[in-house]
Protein backbone atom coordinates (compact mmCIF):
# COMPACT_ATOMS: atom_id res chain seq x y z
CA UNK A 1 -3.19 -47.38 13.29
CA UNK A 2 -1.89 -48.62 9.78
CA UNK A 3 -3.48 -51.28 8.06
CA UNK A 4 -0.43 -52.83 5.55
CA UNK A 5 -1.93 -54.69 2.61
CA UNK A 6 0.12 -57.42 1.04
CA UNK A 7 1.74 -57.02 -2.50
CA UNK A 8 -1.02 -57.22 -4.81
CA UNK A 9 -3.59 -56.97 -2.88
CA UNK A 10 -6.91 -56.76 -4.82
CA UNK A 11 -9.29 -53.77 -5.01
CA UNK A 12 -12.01 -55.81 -3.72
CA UNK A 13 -9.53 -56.61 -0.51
CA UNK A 14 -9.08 -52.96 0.41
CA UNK A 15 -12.65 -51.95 0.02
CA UNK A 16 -13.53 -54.33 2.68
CA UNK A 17 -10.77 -53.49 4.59
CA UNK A 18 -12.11 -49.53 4.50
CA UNK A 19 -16.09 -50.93 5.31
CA UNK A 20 -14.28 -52.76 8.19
CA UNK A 21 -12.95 -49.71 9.60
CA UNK A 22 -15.41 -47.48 9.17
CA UNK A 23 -17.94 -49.72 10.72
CA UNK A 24 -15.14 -49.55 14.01
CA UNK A 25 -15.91 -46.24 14.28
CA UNK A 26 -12.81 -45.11 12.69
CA UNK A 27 -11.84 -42.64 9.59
CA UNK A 28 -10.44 -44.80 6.50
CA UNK A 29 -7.45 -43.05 4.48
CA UNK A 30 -6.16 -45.08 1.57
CA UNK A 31 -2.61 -44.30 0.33
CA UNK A 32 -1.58 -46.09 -2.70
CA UNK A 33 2.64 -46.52 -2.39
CA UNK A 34 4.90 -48.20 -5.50
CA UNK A 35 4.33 -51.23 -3.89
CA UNK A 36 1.18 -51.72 -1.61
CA UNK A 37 -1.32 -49.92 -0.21
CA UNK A 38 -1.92 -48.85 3.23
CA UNK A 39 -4.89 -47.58 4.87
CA UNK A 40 -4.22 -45.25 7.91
CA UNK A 41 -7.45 -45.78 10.75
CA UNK A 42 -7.78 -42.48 12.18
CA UNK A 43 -10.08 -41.92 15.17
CA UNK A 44 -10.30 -43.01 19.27
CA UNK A 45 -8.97 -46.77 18.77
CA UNK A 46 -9.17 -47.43 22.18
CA UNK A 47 -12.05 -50.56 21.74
CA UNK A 48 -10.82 -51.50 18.54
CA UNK A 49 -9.40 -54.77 18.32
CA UNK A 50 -6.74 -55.21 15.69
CA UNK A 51 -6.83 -58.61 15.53
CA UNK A 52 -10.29 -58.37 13.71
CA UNK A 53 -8.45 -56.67 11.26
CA UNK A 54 -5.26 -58.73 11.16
CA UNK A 55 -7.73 -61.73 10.03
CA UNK A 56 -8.07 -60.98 6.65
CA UNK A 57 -5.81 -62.80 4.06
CA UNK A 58 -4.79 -59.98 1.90
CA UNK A 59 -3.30 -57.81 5.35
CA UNK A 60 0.40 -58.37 6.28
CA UNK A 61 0.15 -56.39 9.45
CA UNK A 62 -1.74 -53.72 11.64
CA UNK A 63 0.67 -51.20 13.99
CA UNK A 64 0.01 -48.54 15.31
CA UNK A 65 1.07 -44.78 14.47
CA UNK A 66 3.23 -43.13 17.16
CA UNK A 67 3.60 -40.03 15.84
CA UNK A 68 0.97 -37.63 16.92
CA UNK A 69 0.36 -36.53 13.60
CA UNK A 70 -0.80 -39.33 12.13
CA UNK A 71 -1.24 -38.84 8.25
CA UNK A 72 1.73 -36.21 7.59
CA UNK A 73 3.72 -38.79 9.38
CA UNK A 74 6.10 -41.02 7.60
CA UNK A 75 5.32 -43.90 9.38
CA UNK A 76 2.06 -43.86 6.94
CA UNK A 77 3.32 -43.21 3.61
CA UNK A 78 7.25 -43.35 3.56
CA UNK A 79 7.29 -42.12 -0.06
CA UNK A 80 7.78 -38.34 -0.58
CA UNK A 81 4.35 -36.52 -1.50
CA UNK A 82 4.69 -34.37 -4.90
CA UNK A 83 2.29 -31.40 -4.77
CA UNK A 84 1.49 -30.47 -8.37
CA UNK A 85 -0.86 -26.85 -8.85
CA UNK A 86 -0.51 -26.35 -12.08
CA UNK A 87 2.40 -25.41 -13.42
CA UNK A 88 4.05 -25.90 -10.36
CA UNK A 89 5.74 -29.19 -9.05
CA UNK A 90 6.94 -29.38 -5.48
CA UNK A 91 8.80 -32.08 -4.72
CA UNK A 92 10.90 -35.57 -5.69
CA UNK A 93 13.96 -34.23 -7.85
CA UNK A 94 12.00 -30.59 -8.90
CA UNK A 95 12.38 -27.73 -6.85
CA UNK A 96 9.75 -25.39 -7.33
CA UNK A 97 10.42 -21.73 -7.42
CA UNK A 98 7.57 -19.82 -6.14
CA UNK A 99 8.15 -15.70 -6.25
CA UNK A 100 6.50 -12.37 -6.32
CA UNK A 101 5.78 -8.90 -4.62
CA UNK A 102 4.47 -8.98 -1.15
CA UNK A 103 1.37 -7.22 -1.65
CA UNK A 104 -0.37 -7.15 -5.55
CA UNK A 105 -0.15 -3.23 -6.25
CA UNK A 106 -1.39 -2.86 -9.85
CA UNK A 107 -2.05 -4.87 -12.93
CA UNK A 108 0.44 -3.66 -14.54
CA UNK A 109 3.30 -4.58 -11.57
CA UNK A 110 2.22 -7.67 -11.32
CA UNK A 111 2.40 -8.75 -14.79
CA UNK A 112 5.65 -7.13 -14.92
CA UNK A 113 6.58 -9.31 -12.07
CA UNK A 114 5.28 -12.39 -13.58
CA UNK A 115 6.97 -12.22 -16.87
CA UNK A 116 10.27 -11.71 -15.01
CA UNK A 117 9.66 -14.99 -12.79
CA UNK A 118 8.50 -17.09 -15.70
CA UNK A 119 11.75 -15.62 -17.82
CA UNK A 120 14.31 -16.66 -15.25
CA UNK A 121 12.60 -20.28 -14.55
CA UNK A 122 10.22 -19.76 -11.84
CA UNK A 123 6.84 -21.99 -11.74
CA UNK A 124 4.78 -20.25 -9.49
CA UNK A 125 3.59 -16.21 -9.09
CA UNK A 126 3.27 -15.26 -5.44
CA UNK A 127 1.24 -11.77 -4.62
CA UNK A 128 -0.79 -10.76 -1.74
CA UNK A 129 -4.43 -9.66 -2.17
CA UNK A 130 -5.76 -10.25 1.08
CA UNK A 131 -2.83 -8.95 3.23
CA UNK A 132 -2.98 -9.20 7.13
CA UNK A 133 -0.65 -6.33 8.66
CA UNK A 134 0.38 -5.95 12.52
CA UNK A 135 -0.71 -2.10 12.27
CA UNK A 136 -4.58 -1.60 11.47
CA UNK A 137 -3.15 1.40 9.57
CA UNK A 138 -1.01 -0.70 6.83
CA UNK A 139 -1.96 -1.39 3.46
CA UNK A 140 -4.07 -4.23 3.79
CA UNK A 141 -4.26 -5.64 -0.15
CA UNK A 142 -7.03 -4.64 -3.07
CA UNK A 143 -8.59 -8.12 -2.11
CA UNK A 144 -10.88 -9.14 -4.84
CA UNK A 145 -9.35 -6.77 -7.16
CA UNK A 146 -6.00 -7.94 -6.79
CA UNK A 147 -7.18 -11.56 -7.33
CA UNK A 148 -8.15 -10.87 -10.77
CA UNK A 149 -5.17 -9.39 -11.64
CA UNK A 150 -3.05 -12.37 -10.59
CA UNK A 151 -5.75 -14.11 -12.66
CA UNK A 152 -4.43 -12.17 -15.57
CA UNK A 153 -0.95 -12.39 -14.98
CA UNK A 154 -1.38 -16.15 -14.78
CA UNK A 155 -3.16 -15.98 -18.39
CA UNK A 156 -0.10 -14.00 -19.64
CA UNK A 157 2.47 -16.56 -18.20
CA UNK A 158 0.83 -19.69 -17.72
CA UNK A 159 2.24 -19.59 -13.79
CA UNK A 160 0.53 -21.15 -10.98
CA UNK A 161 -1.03 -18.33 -8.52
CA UNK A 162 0.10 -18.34 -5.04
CA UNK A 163 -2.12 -16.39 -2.86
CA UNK A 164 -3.05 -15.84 1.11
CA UNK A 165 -6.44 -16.49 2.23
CA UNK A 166 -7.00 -15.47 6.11
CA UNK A 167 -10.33 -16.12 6.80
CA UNK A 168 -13.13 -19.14 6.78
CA UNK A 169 -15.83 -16.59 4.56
CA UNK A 170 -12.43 -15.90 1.98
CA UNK A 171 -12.01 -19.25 1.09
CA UNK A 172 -14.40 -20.37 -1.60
CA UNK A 173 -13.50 -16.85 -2.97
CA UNK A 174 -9.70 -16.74 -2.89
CA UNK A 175 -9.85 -20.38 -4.58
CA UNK A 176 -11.79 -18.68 -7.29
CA UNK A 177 -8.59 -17.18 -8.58
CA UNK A 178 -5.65 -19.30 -6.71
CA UNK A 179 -3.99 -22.48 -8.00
CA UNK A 180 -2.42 -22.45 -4.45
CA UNK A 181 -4.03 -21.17 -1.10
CA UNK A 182 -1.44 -19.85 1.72
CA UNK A 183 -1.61 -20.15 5.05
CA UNK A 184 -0.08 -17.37 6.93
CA UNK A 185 1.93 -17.86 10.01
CA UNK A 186 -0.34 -15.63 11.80
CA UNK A 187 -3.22 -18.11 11.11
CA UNK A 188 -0.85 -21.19 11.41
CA UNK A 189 -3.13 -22.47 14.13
CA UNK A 190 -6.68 -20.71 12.81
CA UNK A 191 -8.07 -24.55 13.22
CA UNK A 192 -11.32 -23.60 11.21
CA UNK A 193 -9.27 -21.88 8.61
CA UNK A 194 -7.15 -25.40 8.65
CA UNK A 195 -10.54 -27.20 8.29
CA UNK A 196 -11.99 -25.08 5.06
CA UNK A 197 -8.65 -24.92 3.10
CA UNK A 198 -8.57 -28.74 3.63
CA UNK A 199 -12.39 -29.21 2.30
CA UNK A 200 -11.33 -28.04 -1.18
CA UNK A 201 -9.65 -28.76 -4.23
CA UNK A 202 -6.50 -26.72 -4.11
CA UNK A 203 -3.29 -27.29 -2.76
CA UNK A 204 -2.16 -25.62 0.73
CA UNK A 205 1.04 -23.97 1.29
CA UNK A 206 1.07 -23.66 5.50
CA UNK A 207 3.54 -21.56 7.09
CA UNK A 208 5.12 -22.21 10.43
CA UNK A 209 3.71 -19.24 12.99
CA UNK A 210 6.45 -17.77 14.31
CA UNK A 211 6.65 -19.09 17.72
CA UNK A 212 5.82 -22.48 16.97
CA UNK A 213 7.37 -25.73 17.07
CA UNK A 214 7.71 -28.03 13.83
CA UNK A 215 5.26 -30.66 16.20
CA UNK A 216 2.73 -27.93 15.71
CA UNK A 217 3.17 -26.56 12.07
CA UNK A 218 3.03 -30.73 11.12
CA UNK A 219 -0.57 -30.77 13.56
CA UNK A 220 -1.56 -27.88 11.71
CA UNK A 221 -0.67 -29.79 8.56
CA UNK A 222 -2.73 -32.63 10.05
CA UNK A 223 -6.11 -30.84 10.10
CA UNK A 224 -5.80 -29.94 6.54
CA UNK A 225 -5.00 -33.78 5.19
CA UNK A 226 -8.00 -35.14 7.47
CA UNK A 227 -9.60 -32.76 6.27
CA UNK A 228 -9.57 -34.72 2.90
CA UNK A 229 -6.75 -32.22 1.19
CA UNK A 230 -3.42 -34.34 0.60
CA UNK A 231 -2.05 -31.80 -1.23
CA UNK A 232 -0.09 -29.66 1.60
CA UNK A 233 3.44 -27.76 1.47
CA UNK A 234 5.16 -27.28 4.84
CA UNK A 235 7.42 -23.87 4.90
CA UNK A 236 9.55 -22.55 7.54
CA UNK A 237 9.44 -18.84 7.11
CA UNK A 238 11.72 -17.92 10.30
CA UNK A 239 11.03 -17.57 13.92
CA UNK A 240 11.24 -15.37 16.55
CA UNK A 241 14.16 -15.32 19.22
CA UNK A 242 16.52 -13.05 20.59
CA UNK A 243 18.56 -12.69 18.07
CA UNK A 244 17.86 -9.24 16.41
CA UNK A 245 20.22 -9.19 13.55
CA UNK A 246 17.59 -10.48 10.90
CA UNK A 247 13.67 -10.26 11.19
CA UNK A 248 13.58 -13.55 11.79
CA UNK A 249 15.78 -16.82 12.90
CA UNK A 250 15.38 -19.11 9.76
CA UNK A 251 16.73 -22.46 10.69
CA UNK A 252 17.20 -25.02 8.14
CA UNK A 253 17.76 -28.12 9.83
CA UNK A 254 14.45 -28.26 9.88
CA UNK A 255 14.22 -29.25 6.42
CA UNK A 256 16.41 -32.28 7.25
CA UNK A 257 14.56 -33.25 10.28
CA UNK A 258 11.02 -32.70 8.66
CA UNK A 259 11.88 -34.95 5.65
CA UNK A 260 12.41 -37.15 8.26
CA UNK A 261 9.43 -37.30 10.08
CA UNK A 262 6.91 -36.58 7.08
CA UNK A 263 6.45 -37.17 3.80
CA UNK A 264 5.34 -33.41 2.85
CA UNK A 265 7.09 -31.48 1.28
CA UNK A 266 8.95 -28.65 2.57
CA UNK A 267 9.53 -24.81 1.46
CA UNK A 268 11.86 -22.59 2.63
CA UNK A 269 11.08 -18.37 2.59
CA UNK A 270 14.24 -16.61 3.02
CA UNK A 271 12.81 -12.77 2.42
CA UNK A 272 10.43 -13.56 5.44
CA UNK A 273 13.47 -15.76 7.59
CA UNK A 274 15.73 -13.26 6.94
CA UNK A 275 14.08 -9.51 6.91
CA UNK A 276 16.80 -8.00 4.32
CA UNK A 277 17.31 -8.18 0.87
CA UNK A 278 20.76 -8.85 0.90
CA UNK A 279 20.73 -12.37 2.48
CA UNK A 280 18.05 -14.13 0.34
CA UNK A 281 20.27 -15.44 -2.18
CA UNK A 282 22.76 -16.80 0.44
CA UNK A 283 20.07 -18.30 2.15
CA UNK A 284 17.80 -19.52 -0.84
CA UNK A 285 21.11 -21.44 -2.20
CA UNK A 286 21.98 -23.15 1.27
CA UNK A 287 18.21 -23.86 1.48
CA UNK A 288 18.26 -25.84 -1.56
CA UNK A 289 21.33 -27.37 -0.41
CA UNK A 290 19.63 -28.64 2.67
CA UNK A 291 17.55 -30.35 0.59
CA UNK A 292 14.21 -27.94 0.66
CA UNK A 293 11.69 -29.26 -2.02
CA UNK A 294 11.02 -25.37 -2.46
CA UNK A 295 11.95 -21.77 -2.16
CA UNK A 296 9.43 -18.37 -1.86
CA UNK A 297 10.82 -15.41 -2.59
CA UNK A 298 9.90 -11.69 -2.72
CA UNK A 299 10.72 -9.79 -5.78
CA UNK A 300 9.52 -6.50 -6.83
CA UNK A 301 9.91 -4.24 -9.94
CA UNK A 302 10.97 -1.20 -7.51
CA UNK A 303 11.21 -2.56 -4.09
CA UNK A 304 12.21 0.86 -2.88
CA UNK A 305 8.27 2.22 -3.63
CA UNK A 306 7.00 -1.14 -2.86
CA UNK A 307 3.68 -0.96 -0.48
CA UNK A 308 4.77 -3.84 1.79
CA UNK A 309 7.89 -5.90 2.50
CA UNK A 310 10.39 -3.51 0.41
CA UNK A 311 13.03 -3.86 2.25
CA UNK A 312 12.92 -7.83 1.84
CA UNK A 313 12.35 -8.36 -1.64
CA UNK A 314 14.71 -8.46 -4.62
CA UNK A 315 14.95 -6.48 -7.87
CA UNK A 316 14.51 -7.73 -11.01
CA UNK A 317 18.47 -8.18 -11.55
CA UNK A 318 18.98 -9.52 -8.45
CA UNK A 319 16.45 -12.30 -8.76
CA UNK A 320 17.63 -13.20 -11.77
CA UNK A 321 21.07 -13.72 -10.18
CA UNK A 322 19.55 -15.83 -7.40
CA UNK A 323 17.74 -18.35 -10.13
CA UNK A 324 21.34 -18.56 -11.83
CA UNK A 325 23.00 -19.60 -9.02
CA UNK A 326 20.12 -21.54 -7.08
CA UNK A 327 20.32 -23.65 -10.30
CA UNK A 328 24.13 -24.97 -9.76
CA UNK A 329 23.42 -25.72 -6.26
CA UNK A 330 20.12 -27.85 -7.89
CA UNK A 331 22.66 -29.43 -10.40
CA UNK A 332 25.31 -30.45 -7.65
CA UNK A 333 22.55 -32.37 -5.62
CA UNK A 334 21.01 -33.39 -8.36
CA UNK A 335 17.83 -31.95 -8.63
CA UNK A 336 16.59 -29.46 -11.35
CA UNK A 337 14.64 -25.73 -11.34
């Protein structure tokens, strides 16, 4: 349920409210809006009487969440979330621009890389060092090695690192290194994974799995924020279907419909959605016309030697075209890059 406080209602108010709660039996999570504050109950509220809550004088009203994903859901905090990881702002009227190689190769690639994305406008350096493949037999990243050389390309550039982490034990040591910690959509439902990305201090970019429904990727998205972690990034990265002209089906009404039904915001991958290099910038552009708060893009200094994901990513000139036009689309809906 959602406890409403009234305009102005004292500090002194809402601690009590959260002792109230608590003592129910019930997990307390206190979102400060513009205007008031609300504190979302979270927990088995079958013998909980909301009247006992109702009582106080600073409360306008108690109602309960219907949504089954109770703190991603708009119905507790109607204001868009902003994720900020350092230089990177996701969110409100800034779209973030998140892009790199698949798979961190060298030091000197990935700085390469990273000077390219911070020269064209991006915010964020994506690179895999911890890279879970379908064949045993793939390149499977440099792992710790590969960490510390997105560590250097972010010294170089002064972009935030986004980086995988697909394991519980990898967590503590991939936020080491990472401004931003990715979920993969092979791990989309790893709940323990969910649970240990959410118990630290780093925001979470979660990737829908590719056979799941946008009901699961925002449950998913649910264990990380009870986890304590507000700071989460939805992104639809394609799914699977019948349809074999592109890797993936990327739809984007689901930006739309998820601004609708949370307040996180949402990123769009078009390498991954569409599985050829030729329609990311199409399908970057209309994502930022459907209003995604976000965009993740491969790009590679040679993507015809690249380890992983050639095929997918974009050239230097070729991203740079993408930012140029990705940026009039921004401008017409009035957003910026």
């Amino acid at each position: 349920m959602i406890v409403v406080m009234k305009k102005g209602a004292s500090q002194d108010a809402i601690d009590h409210l959260v002792e109230m709660i608590e003592g129910l039996g019930l997990r307390s999570h206190v979102i400060v809006g513009t205007e008031r504050t609300v504190i979302a109950a979270i927990g088995d509220e079958r013998h909980t009487h909301k009247e006992s809550l109702e009582s106080s004088p600073e409360v306008d009203e108690v109602v309960p969440i219907l949504a089954p994903y109770k703190m991603a859901s708009t119905e507790v905090k109607q204001e868009p979330t902003v994720v900020q990881a350092g230089g990177l702002t996701v969110g409100g009227t800034q779209i973030g621009m998140i892009a790199g190689p698949c798979s961190v190769e060298s030091e000197e690639q990935i700085v390469e890389t990273a000077k390219l994305v911070k020269r064209c406008g991006g915010t964020a350096l994506r690179g895999g060092a911890f890279k879970p493949r379908t064949s045993p037999y793939s390149f499977q990243g440099l792992k710790e090695e590969g960490l510390q050389m997105l560590a250097t390309a972010r010294e170089e550039t002064g972009l935030a690192v986004v980086t995988e982490v697909v394991a519980t034990d990898d967590v503590e040591l991939v936020a080491k290194y990472a401004d931003v910690l990715q979920i993969g959509a092979r791990n989309m439902q790893n709940y323990r994974l969910l649970e240990a990305v959410g118990n630290v201090d780093r925001a979470v970019l979660l990737k829908r799995g590719a056979a799941a429904t946008v009901d699961e990727l925002l449950l998913a998205g649910e264990y990380i924020l009870s986890a304590g972690n507000p700071n989460v990034m939805l992104c639809e990265r394609g799914i699977r279907t019948f349809e074999g002209h592109t890797r993936f089906t990327l739809p984007l009404a689901t930006v739309p419909y998820l601004h609708q039904k949370t307040h996180l915001p949402v990123v769009i991958d078009p390498s991954h959605g569409t599985g050829h290099t030729y329609l990311v910038p199409d399908m970057a552009s209309a994502a930022i016309a459907a209003g995604a708060d976000g965009l993740i893009v491969e790009v590679h200094p040679d993507p015809e030697t690249a380890m992983s994901d050639g095929y997918q990513s974009l050239n230097f000139a070729q991203f740079e075209a993408m930012m140029q036009r990705c940026r009039r689309v921004a401008t017409a809906i009035d957003k910026t890059i």
